[in-house]
C-alpha atoms as a PDB file:
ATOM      1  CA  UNK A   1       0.000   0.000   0.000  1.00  0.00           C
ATOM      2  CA  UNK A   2       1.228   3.070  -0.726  1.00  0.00           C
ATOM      3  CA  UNK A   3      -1.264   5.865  -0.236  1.00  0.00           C
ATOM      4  CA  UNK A   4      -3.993   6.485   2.969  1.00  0.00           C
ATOM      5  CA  UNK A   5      -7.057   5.674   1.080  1.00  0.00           C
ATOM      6  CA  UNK A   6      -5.969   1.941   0.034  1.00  0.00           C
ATOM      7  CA  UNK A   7      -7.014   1.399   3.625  1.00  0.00           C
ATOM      8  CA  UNK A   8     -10.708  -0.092   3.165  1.00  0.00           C
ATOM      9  CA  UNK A   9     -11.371   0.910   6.698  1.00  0.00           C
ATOM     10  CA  UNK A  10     -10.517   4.318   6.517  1.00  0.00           C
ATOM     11  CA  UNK A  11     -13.604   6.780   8.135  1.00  0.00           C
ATOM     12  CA  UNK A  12     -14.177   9.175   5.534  1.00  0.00           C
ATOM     13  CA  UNK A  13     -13.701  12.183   7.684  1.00  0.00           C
ATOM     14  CA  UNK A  14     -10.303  10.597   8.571  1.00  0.00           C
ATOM     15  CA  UNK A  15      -9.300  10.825   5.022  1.00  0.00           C
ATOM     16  CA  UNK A  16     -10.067  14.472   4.962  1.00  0.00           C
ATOM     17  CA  UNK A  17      -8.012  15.113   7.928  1.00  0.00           C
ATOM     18  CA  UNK A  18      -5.213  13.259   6.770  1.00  0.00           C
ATOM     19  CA  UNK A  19      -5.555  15.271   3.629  1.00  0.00           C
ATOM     20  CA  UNK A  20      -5.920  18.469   5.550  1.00  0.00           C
ATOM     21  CA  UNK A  21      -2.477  17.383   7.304  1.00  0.00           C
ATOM     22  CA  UNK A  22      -1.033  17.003   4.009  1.00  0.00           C
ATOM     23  CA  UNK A  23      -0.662  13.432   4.594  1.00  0.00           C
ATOM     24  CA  UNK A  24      -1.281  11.231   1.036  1.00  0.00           C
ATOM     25  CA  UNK A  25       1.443   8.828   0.646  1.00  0.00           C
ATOM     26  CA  UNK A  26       2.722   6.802   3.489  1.00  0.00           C
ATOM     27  CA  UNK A  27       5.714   6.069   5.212  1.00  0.00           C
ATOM     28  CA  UNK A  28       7.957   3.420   5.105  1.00  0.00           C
ATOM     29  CA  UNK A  29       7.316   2.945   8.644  1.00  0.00           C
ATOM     30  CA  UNK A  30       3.465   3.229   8.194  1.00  0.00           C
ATOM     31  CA  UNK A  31       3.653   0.806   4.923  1.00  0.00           C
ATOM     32  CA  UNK A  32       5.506  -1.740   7.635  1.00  0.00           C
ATOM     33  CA  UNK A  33       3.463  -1.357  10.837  1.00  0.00           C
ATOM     34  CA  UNK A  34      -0.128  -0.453  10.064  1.00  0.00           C
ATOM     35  CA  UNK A  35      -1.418  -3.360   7.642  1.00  0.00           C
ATOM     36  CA  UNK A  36      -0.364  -5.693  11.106  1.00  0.00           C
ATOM     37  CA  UNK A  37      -2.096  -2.747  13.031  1.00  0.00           C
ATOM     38  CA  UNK A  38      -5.601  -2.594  11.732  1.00  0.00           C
ATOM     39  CA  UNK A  39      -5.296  -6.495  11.736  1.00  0.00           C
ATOM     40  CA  UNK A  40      -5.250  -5.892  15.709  1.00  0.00           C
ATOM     41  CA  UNK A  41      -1.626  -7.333  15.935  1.00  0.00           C
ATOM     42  CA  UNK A  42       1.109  -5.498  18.301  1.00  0.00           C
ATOM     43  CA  UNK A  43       3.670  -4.513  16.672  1.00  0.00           C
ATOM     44  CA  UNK A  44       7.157  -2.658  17.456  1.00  0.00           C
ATOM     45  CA  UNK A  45       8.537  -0.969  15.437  1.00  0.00           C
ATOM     46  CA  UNK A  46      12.285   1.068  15.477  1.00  0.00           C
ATOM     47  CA  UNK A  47      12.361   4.884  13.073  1.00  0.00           C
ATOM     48  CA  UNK A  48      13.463   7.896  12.809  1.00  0.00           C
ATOM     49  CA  UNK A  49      11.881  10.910  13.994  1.00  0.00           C
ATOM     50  CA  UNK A  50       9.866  13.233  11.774  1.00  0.00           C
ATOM     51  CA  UNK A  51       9.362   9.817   9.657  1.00  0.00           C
ATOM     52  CA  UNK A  52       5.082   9.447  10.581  1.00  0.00           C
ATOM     53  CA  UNK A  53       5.529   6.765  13.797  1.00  0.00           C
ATOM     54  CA  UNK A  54       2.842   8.806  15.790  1.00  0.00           C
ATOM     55  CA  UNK A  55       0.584   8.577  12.451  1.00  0.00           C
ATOM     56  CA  UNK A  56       1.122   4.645  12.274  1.00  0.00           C
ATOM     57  CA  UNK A  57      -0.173   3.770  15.484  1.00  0.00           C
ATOM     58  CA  UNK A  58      -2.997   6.536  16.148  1.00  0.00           C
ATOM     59  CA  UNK A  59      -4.920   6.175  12.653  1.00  0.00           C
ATOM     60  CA  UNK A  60      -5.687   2.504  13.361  1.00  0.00           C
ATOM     61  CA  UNK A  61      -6.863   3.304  16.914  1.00  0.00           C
ATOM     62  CA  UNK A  62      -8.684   5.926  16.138  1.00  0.00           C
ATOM     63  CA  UNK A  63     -10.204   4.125  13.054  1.00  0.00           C
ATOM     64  CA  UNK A  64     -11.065   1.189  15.224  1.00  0.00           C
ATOM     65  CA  UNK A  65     -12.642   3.586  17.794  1.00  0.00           C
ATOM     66  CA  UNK A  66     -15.224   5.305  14.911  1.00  0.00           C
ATOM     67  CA  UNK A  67     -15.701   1.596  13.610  1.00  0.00           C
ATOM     68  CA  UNK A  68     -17.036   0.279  16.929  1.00  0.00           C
ATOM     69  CA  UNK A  69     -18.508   3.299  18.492  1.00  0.00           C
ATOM     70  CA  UNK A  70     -18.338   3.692  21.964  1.00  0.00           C
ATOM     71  CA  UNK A  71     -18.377   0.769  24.181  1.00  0.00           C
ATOM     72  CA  UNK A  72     -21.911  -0.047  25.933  1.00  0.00           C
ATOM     73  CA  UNK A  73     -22.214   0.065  29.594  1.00  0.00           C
ATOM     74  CA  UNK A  74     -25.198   0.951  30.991  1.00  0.00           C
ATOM     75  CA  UNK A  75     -23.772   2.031  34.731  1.00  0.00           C
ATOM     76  CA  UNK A  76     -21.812   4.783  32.971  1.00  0.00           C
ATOM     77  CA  UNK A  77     -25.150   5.716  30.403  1.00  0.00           C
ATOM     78  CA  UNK A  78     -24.497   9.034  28.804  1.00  0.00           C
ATOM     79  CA  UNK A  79     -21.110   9.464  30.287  1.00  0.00           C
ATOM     80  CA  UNK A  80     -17.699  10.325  29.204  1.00  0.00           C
ATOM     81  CA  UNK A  81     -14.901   7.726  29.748  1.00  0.00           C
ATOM     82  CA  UNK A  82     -11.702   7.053  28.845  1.00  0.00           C
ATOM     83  CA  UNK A  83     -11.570   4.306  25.842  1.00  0.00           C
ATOM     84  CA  UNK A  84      -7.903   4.318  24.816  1.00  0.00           C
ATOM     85  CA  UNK A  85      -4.805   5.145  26.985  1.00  0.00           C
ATOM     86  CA  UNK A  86      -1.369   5.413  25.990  1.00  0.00           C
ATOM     87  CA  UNK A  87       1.501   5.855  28.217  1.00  0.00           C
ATOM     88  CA  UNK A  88       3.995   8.095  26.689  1.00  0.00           C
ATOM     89  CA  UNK A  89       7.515   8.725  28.649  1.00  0.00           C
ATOM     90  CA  UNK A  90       8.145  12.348  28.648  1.00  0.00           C
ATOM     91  CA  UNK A  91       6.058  14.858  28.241  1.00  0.00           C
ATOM     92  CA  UNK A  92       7.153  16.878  25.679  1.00  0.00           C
ATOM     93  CA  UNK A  93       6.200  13.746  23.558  1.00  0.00           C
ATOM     94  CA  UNK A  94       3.455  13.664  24.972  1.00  0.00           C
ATOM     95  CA  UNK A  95       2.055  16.980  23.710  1.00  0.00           C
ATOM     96  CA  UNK A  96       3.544  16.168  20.258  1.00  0.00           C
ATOM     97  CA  UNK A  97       1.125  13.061  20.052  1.00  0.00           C
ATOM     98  CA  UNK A  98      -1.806  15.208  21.730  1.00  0.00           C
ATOM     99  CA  UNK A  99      -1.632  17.595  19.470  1.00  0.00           C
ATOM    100  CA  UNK A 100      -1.474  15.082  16.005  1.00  0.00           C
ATOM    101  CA  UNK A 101      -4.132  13.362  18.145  1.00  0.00           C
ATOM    102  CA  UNK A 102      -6.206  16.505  17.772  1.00  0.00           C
ATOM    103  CA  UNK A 103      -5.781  17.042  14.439  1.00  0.00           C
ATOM    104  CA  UNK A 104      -6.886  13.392  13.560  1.00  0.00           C
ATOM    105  CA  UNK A 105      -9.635  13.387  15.449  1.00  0.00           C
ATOM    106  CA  UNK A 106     -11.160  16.941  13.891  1.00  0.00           C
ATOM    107  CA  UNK A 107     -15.058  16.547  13.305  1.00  0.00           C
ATOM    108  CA  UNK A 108     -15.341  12.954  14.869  1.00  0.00           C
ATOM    109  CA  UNK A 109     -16.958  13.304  18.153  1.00  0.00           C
ATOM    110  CA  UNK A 110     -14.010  12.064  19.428  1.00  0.00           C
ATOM    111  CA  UNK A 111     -11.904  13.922  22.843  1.00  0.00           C
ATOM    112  CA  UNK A 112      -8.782  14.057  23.099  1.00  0.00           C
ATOM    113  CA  UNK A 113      -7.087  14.933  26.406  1.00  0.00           C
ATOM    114  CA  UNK A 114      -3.750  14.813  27.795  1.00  0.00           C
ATOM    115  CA  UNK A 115      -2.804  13.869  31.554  1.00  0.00           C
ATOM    116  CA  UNK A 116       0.808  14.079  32.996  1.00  0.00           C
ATOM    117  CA  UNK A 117       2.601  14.578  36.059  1.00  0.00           C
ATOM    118  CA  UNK A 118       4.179  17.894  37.511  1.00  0.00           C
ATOM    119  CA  UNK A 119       1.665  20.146  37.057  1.00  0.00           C
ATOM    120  CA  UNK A 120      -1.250  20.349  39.510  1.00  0.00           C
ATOM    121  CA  UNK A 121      -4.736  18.998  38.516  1.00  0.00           C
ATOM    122  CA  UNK A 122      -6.863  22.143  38.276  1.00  0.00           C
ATOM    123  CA  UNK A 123      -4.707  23.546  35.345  1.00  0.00           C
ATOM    124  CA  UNK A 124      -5.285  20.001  33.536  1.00  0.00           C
ATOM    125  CA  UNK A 125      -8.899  19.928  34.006  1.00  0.00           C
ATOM    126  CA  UNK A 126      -9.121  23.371  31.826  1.00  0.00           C
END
């Protein structure tokens, strides 16, 4: 595979914000990983950076999370919950994949937030 859209899966609105990122042709990181990704295998996988890593492992989530919806359970009806966590090590990484995060998840329902240590809570909460 070579470009986005030879994905089957791929949510139309994802496509546009991939598009809107200037994202068309992938990686050769992205051509390894994701095909074993949206299979739901793990993978790891060793690049450099600025080479699309944080693309290759959020698209399939986040595709998998606008395939199945939101995950039924009626004690927390109507609430918001966390559905996918990742553990990141430092936190200036950690805004880097918030904010591509953000940008993937434009027009999908879907929240993004961000939770780290050193700060207090109250300024994470805004």
């Amino acid at each position: 595979m070579k470009n986005f859209e030879d994905f089957p899966d791929l949510d139309k609105i994802m496509a546009e914000n991939l598009k809107k990122m200037k994202f068309s042709l992938m990686t050769p990181i992205q051509k390894a990983v994701m095909p074993y990704i949206f299979k739901g295998n793990d993978v790891m996988g060793c690049s450099h950076t600025g080479s699309g890593k944080t693309i290759a492992f959020l698209l399939p989530i986040i595709t998998k999370m606008l395939k199945e919806g939101p995950p039924e359970d009626e004690q927390y009806d109507g609430m918001a919950r966390p559905v996918t966590l990742i553990l990141i090590p430092t936190r200036e990484l950690a805004e880097q994949i918030y904010k591509e995060a953000r940008k993937l998840v434009h027009r999908t329902g879907i929240v993004v937030v961000k939770v780290f240590g050193g700060v207090g809570q109250h300024y994470q909460i805004r």
